[in-house]
PDB file of N, CA and C in Angstrom:
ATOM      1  N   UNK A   1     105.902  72.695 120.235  1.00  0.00           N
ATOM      2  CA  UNK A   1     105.849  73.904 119.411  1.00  0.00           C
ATOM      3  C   UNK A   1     107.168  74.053 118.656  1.00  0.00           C
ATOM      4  N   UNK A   2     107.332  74.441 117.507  1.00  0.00           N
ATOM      5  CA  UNK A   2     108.440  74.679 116.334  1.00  0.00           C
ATOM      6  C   UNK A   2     109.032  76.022 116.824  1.00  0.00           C
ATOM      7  N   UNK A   3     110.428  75.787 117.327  1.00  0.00           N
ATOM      8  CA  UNK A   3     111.146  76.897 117.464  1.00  0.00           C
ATOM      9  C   UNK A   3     112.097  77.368 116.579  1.00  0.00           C
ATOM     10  N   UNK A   4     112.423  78.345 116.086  1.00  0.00           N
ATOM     11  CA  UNK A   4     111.488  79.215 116.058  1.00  0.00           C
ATOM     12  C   UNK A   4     110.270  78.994 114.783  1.00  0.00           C
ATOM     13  N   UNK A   5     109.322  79.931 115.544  1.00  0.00           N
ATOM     14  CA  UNK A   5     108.310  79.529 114.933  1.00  0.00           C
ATOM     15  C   UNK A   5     107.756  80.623 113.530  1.00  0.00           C
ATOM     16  N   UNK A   6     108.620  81.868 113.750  1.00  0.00           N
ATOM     17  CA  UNK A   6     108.107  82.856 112.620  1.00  0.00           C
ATOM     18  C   UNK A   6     108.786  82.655 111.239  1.00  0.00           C
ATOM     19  N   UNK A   7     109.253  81.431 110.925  1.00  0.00           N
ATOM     20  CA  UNK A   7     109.782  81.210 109.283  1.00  0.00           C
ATOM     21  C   UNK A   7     108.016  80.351 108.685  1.00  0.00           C
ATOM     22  N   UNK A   8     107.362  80.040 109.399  1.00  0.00           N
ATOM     23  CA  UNK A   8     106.254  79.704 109.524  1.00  0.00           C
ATOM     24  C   UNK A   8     105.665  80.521 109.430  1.00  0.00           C
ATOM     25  N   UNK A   9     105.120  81.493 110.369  1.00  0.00           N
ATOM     26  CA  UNK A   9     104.012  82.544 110.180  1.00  0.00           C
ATOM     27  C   UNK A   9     104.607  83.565 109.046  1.00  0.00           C
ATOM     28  N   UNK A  10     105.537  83.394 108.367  1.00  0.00           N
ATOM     29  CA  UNK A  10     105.812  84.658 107.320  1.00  0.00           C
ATOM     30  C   UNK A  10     105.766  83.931 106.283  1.00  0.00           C
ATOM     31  N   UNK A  11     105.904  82.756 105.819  1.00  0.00           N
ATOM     32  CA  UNK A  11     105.502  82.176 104.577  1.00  0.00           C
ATOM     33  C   UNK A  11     103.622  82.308 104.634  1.00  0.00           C
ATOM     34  N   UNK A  12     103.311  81.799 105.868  1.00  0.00           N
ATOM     35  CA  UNK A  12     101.527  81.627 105.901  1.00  0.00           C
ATOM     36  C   UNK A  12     101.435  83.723 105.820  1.00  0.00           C
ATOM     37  N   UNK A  13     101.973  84.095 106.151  1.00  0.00           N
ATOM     38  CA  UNK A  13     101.547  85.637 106.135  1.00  0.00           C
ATOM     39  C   UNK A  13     101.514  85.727 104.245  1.00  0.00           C
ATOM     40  N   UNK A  14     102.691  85.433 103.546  1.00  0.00           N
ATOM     41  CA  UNK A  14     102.485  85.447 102.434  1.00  0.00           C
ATOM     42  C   UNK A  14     101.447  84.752 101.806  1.00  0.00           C
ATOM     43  N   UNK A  15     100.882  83.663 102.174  1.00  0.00           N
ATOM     44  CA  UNK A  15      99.727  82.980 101.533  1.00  0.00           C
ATOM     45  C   UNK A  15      98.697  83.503 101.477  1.00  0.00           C
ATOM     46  N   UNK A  16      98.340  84.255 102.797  1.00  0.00           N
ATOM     47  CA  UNK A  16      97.123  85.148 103.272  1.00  0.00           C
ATOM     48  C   UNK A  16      96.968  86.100 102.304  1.00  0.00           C
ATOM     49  N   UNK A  17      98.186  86.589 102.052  1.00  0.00           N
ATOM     50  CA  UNK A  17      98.298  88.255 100.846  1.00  0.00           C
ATOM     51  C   UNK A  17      98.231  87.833  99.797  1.00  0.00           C
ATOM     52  N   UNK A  18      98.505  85.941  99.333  1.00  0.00           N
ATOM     53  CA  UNK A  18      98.331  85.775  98.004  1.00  0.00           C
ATOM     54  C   UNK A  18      96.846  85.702  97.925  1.00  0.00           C
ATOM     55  N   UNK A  19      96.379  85.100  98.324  1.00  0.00           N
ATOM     56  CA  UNK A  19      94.883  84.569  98.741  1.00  0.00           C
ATOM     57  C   UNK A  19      94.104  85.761  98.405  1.00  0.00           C
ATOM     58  N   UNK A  20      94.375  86.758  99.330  1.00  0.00           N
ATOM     59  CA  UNK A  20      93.597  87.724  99.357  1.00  0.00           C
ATOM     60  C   UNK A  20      93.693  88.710  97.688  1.00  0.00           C
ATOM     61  N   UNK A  21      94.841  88.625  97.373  1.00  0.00           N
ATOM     62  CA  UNK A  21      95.158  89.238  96.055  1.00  0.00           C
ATOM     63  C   UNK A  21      94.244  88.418  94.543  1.00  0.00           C
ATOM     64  N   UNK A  22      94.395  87.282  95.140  1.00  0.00           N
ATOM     65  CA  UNK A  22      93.512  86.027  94.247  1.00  0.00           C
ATOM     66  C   UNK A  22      92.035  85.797  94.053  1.00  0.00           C
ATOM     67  N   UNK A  23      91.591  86.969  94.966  1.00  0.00           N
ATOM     68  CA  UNK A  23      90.090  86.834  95.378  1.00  0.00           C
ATOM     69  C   UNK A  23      89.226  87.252  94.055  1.00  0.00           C
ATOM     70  N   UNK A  24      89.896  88.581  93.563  1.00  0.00           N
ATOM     71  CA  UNK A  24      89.172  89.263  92.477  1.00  0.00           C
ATOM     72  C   UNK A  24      89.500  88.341  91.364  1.00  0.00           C
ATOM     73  N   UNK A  25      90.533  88.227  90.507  1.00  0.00           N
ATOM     74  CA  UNK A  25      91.947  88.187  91.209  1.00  0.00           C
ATOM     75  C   UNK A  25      92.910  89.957  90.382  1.00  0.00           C
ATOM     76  N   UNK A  26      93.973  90.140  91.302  1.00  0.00           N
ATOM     77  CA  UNK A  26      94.660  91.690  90.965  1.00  0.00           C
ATOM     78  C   UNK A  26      95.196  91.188  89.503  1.00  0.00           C
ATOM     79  N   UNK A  27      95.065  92.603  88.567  1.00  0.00           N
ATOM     80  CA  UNK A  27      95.738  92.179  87.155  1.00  0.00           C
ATOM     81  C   UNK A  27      96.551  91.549  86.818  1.00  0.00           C
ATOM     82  N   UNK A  28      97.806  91.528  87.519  1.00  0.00           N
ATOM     83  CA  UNK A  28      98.931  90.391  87.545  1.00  0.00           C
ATOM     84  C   UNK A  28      99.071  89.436  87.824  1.00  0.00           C
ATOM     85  N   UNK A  29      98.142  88.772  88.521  1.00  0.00           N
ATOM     86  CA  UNK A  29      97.635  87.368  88.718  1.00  0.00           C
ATOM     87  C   UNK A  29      96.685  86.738  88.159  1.00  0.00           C
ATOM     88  N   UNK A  30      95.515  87.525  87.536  1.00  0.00           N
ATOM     89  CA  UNK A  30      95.146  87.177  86.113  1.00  0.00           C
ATOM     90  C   UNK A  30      95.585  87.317  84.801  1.00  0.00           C
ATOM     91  N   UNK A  31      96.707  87.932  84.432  1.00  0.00           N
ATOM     92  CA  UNK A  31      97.425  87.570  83.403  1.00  0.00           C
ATOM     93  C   UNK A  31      98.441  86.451  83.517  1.00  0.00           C
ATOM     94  N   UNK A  32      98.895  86.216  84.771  1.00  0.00           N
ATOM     95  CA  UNK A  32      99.852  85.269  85.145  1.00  0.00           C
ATOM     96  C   UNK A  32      98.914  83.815  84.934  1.00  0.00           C
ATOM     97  N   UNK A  33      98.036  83.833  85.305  1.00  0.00           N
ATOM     98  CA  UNK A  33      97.123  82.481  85.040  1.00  0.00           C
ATOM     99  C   UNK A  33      96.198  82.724  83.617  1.00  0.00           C
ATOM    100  N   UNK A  34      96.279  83.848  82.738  1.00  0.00           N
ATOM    101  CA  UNK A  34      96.193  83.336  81.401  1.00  0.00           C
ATOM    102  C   UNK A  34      96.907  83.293  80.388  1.00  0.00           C
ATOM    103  N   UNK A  35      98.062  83.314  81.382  1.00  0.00           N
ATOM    104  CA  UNK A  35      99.919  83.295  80.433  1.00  0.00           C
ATOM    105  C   UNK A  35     100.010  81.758  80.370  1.00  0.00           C
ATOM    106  N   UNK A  36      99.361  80.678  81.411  1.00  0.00           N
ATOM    107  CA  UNK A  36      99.506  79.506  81.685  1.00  0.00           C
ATOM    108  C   UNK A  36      98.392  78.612  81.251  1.00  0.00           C
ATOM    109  N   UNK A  37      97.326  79.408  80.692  1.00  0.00           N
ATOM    110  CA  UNK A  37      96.228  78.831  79.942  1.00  0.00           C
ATOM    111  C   UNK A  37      95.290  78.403  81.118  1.00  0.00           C
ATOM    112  N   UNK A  38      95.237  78.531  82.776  1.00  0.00           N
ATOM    113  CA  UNK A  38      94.309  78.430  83.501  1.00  0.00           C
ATOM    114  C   UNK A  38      92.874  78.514  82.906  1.00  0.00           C
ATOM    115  N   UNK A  39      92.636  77.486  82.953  1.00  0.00           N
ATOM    116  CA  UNK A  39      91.078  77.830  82.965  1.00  0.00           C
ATOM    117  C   UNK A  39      90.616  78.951  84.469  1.00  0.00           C
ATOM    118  N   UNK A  40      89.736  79.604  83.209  1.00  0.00           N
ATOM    119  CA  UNK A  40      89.060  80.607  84.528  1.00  0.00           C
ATOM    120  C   UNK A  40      87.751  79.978  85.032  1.00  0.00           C
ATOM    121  N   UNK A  41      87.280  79.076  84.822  1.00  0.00           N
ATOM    122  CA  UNK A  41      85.713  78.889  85.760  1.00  0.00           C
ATOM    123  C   UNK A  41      86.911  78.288  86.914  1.00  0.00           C
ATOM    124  N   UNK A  42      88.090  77.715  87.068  1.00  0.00           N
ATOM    125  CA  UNK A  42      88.547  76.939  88.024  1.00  0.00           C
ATOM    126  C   UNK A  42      89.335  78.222  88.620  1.00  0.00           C
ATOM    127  N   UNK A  43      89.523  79.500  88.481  1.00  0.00           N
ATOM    128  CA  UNK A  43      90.238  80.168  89.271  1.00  0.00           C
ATOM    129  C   UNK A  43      89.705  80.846  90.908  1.00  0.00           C
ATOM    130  N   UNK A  44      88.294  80.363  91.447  1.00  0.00           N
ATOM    131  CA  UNK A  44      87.932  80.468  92.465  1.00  0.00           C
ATOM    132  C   UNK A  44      88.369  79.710  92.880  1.00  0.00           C
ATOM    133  N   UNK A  45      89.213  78.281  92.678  1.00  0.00           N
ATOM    134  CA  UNK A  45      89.970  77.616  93.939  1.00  0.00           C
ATOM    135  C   UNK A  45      90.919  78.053  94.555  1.00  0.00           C
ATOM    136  N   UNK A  46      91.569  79.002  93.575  1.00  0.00           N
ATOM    137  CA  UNK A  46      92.828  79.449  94.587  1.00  0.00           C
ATOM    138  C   UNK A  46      92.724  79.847  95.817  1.00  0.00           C
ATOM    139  N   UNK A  47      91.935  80.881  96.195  1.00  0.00           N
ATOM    140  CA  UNK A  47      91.935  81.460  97.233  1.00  0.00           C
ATOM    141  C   UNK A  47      92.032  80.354  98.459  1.00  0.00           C
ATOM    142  N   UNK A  48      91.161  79.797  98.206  1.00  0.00           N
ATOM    143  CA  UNK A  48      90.361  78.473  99.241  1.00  0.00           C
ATOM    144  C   UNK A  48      91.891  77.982  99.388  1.00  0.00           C
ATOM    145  N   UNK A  49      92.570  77.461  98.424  1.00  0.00           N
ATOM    146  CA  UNK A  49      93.977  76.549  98.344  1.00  0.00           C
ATOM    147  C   UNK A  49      95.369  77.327  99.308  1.00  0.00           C
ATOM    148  N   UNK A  50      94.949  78.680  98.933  1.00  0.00           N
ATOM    149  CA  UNK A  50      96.085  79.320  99.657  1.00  0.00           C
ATOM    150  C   UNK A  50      95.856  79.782 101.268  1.00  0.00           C
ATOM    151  N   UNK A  51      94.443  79.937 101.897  1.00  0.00           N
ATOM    152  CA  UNK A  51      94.109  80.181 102.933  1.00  0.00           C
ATOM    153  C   UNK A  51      93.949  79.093 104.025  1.00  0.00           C
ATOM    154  N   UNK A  52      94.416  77.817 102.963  1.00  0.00           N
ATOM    155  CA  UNK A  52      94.635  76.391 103.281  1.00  0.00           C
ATOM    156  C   UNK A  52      95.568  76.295 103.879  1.00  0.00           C
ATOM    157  N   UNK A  53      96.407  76.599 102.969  1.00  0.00           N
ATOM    158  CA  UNK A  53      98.185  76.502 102.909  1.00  0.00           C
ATOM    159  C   UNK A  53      98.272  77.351 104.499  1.00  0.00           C
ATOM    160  N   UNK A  54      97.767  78.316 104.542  1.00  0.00           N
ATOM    161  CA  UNK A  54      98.185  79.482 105.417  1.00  0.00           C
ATOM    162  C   UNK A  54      98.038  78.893 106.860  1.00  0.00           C
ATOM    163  N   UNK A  55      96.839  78.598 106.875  1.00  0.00           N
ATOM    164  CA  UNK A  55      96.039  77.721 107.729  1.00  0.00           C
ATOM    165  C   UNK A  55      97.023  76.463 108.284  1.00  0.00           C
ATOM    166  N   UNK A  56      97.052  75.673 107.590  1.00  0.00           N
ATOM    167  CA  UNK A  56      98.233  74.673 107.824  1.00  0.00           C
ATOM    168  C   UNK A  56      99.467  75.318 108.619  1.00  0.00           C
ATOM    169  N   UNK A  57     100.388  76.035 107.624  1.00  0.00           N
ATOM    170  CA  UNK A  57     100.872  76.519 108.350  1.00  0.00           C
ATOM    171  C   UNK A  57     101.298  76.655 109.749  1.00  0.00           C
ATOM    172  N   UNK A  58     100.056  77.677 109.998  1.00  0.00           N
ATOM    173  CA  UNK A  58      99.923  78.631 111.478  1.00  0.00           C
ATOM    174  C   UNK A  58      99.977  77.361 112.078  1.00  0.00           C
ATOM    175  N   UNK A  59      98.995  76.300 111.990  1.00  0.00           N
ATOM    176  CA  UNK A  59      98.629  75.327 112.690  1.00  0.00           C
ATOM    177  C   UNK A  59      99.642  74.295 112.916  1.00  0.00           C
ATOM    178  N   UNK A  60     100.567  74.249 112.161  1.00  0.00           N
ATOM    179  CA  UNK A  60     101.898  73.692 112.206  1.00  0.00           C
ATOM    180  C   UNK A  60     102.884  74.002 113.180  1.00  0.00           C
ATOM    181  N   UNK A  61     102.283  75.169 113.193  1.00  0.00           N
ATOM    182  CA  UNK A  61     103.424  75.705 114.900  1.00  0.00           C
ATOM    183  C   UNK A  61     103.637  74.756 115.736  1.00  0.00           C
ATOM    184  N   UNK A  62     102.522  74.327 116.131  1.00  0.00           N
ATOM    185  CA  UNK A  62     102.004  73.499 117.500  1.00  0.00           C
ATOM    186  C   UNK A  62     102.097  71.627 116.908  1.00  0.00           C
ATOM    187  N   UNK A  63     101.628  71.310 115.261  1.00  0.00           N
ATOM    188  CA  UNK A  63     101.052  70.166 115.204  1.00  0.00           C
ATOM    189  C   UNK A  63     102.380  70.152 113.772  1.00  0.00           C
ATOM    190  N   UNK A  64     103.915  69.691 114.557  1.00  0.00           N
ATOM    191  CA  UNK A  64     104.584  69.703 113.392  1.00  0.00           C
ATOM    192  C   UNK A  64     104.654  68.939 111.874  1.00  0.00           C
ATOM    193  N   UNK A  65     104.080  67.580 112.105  1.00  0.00           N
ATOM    194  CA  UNK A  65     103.863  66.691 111.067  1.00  0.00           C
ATOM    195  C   UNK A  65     102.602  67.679 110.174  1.00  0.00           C
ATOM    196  N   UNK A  66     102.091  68.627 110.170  1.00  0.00           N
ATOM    197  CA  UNK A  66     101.462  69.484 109.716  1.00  0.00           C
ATOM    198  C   UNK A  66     101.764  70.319 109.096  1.00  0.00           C
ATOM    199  N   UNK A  67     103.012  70.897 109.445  1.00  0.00           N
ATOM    200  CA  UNK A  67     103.729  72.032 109.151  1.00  0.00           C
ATOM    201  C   UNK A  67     104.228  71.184 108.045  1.00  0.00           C
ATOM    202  N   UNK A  68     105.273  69.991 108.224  1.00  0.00           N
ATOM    203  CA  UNK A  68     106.149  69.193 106.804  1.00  0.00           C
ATOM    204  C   UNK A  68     104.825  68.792 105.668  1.00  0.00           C
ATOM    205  N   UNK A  69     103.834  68.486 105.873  1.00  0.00           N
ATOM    206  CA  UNK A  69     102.630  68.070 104.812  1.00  0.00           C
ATOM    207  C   UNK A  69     102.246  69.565 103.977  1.00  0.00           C
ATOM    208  N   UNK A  70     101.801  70.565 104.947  1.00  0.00           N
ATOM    209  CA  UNK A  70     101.674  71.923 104.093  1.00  0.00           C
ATOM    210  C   UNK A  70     102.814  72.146 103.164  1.00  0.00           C
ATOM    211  N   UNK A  71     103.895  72.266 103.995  1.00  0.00           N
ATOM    212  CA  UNK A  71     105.111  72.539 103.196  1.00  0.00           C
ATOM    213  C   UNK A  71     105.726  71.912 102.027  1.00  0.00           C
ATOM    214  N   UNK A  72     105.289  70.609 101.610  1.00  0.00           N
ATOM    215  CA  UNK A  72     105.636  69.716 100.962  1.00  0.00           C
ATOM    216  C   UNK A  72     104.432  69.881  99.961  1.00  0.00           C
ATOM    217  N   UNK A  73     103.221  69.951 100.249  1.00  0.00           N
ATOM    218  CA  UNK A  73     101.964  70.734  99.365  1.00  0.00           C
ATOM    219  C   UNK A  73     102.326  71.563  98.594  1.00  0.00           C
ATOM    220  N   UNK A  74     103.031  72.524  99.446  1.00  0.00           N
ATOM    221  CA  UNK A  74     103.259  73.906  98.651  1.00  0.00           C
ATOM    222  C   UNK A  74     104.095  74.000  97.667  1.00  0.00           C
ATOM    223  N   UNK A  75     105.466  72.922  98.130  1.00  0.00           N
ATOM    224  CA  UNK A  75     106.514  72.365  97.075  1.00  0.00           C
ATOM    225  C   UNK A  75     105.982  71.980  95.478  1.00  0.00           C
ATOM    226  N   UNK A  76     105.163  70.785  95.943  1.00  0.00           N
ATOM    227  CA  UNK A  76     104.276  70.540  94.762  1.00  0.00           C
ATOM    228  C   UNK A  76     103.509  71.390  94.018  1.00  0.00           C
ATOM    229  N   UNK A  77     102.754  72.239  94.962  1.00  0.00           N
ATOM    230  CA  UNK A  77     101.516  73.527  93.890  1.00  0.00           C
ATOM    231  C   UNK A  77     102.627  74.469  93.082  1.00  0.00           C
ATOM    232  N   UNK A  78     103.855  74.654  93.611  1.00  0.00           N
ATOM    233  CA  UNK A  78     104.838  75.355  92.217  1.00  0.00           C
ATOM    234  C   UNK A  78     105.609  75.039  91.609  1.00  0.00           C
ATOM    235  N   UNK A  79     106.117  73.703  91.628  1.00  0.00           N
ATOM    236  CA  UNK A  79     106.843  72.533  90.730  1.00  0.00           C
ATOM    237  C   UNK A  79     105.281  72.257  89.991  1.00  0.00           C
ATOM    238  N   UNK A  80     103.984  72.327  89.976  1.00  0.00           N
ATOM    239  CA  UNK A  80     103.013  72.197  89.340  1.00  0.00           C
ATOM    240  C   UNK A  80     102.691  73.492  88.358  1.00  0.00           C
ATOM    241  N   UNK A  81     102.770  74.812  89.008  1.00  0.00           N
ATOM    242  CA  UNK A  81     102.755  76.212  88.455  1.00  0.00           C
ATOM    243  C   UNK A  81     104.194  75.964  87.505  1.00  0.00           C
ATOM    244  N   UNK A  82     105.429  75.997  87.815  1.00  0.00           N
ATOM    245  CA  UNK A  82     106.661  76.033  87.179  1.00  0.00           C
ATOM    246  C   UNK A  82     106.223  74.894  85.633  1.00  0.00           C
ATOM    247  N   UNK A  83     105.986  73.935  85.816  1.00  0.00           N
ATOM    248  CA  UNK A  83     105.633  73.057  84.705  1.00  0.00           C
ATOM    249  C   UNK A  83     104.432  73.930  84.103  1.00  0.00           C
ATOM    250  N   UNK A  84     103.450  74.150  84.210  1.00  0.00           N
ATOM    251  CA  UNK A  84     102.552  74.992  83.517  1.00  0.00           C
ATOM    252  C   UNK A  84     102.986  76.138  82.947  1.00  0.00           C
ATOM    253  N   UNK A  85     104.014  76.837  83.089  1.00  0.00           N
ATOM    254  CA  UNK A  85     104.389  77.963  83.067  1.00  0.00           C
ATOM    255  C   UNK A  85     105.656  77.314  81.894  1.00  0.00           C
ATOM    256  N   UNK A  86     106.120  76.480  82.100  1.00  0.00           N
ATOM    257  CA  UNK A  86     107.004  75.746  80.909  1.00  0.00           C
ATOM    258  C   UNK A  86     106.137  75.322  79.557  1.00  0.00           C
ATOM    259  N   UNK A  87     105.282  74.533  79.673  1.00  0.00           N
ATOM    260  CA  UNK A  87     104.605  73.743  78.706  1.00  0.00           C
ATOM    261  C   UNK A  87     103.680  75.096  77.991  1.00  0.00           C
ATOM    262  N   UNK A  88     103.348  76.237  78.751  1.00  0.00           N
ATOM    263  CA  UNK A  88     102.635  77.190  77.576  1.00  0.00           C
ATOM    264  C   UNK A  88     103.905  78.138  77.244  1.00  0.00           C
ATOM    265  N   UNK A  89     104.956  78.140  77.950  1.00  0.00           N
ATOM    266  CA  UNK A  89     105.870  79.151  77.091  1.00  0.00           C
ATOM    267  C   UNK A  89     106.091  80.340  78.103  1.00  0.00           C
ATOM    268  N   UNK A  90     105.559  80.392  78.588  1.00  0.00           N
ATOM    269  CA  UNK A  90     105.238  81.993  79.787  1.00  0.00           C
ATOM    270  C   UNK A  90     106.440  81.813  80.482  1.00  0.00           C
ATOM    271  N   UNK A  91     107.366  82.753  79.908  1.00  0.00           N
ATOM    272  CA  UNK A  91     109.043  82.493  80.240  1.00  0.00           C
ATOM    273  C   UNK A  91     109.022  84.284  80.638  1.00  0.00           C
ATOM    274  N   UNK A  92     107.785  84.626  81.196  1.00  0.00           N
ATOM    275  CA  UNK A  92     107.487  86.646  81.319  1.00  0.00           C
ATOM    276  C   UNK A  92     107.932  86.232  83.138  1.00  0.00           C
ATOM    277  N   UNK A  93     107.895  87.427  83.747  1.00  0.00           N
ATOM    278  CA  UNK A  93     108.219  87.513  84.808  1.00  0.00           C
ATOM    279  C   UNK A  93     107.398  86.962  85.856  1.00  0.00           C
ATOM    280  N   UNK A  94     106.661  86.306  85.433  1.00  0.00           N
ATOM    281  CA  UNK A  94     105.716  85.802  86.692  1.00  0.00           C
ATOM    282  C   UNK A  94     106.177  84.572  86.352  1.00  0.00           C
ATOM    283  N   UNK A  95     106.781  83.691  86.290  1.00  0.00           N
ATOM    284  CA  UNK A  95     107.255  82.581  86.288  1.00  0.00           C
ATOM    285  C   UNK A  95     108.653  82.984  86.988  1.00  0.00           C
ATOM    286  N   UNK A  96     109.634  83.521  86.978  1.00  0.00           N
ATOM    287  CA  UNK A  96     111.016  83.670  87.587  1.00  0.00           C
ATOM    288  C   UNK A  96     110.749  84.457  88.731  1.00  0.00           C
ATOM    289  N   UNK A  97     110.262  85.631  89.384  1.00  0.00           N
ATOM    290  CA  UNK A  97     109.623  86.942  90.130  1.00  0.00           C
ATOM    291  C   UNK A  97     108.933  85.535  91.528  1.00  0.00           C
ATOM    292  N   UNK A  98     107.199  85.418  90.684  1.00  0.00           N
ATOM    293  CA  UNK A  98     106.542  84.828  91.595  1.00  0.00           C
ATOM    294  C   UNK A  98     106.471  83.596  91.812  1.00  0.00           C
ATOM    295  N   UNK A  99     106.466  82.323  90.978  1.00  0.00           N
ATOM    296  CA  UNK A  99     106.471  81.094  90.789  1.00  0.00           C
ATOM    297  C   UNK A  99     107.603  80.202  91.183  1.00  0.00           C
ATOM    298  N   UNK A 100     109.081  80.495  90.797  1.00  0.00           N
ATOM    299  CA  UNK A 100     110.197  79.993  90.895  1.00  0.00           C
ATOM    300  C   UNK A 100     110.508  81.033  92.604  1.00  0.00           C
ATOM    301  N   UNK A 101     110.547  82.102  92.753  1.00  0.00           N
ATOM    302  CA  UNK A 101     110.940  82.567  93.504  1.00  0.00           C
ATOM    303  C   UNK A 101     109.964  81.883  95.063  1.00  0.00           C
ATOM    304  N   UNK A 102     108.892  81.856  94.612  1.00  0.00           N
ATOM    305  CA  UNK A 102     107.893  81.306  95.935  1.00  0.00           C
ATOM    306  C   UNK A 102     107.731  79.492  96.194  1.00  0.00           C
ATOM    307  N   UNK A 103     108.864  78.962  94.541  1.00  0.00           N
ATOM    308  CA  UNK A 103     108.998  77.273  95.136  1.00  0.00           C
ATOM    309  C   UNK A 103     110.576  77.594  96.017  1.00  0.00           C
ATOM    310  N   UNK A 104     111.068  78.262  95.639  1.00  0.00           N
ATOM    311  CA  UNK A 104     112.939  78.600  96.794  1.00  0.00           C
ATOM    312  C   UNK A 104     112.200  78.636  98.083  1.00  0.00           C
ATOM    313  N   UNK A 105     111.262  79.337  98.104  1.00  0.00           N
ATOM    314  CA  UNK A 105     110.874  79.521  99.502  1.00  0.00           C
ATOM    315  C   UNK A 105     110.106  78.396 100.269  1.00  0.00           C
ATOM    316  N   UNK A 106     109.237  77.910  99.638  1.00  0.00           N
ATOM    317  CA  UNK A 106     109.044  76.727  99.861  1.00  0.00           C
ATOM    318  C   UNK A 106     109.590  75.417  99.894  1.00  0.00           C
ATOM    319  N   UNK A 107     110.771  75.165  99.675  1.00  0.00           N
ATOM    320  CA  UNK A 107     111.683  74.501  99.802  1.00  0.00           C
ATOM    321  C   UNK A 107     112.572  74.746 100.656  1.00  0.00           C
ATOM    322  N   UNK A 108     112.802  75.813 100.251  1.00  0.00           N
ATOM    323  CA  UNK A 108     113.701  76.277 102.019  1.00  0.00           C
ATOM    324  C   UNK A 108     112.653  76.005 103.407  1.00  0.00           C
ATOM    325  N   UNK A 109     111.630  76.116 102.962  1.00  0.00           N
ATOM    326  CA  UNK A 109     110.677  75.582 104.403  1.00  0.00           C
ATOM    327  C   UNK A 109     110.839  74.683 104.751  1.00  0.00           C
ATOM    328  N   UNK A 110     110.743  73.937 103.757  1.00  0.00           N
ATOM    329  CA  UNK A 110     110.115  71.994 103.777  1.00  0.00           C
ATOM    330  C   UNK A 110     112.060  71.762 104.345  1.00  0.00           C
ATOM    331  N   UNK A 111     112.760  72.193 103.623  1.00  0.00           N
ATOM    332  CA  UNK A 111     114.441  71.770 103.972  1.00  0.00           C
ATOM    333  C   UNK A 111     114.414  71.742 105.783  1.00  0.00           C
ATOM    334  N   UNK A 112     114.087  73.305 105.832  1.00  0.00           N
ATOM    335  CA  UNK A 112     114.098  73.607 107.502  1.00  0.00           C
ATOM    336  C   UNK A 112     113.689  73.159 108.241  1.00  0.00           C
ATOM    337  N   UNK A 113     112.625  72.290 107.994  1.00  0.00           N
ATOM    338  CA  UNK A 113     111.304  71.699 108.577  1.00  0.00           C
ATOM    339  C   UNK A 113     111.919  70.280 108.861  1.00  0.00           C
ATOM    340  N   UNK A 114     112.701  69.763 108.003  1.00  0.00           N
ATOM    341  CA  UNK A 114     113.131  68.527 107.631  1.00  0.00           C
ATOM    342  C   UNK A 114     114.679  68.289 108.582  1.00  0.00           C
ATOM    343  N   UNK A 115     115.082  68.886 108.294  1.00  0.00           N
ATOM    344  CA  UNK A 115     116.365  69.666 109.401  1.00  0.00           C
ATOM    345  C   UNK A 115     116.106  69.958 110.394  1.00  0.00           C
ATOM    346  N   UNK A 116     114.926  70.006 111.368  1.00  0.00           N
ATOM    347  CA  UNK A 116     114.813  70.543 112.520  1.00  0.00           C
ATOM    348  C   UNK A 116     114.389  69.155 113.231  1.00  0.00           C
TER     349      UNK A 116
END
């Protein structure tokens, strides 16, 4: 088991609240994904992607080579958002706020993860 283990369950706690925010999705996350030119028939994957992430996660407690693969996922899905968010121009606050601010965090995971 990953000691400690709650830098884990509070990133997956955040995935859960993104997820869940992504469902409808809340106004600021549908303007944030048509600031980036998302296609919308593809915006029902998110949820699935982030309850993934979350999932992993939790499950990473116990199964650590799990925890570094999510985490390294997650690295990628906003070095993927951050480039999308470059190439249409969307230099508005959901690129610096949610995107850049949630790859720090994810990197600080994958670092910690990597370090431990």
């Amino acid at each position: 088991m990953i000691d400690p283990w709650w830098p884990l369950a509070a990133v997956a706690t955040i995935q859960i609240a993104d997820g869940i925010l992504s469902l409808k999705p809340e106004p600021f996350i549908a303007d944030c994904l048509e600031g980036v030119r998302f296609p919308r028939r593809l915006w029902w994957m998110l949820p699935p992607i982030k309850f993934s992430a979350a999932a992993g996660l939790v499950a990473g407690i116990w199964l650590e080579p799990l925890a570094v693969l999510t985490a390294a996922a997650l690295v990628a899905y906003f070095v993927v958002a951050a480039v999308m968010h470059v190439r249409a121009r969307d230099f508005r606050r959901h690129l610096y706020v949610n995107c850049l601010g949630m790859l720090a965090v994810s990197v600080a995971t994958l670092a910690w993860l990597l370090a431990g």
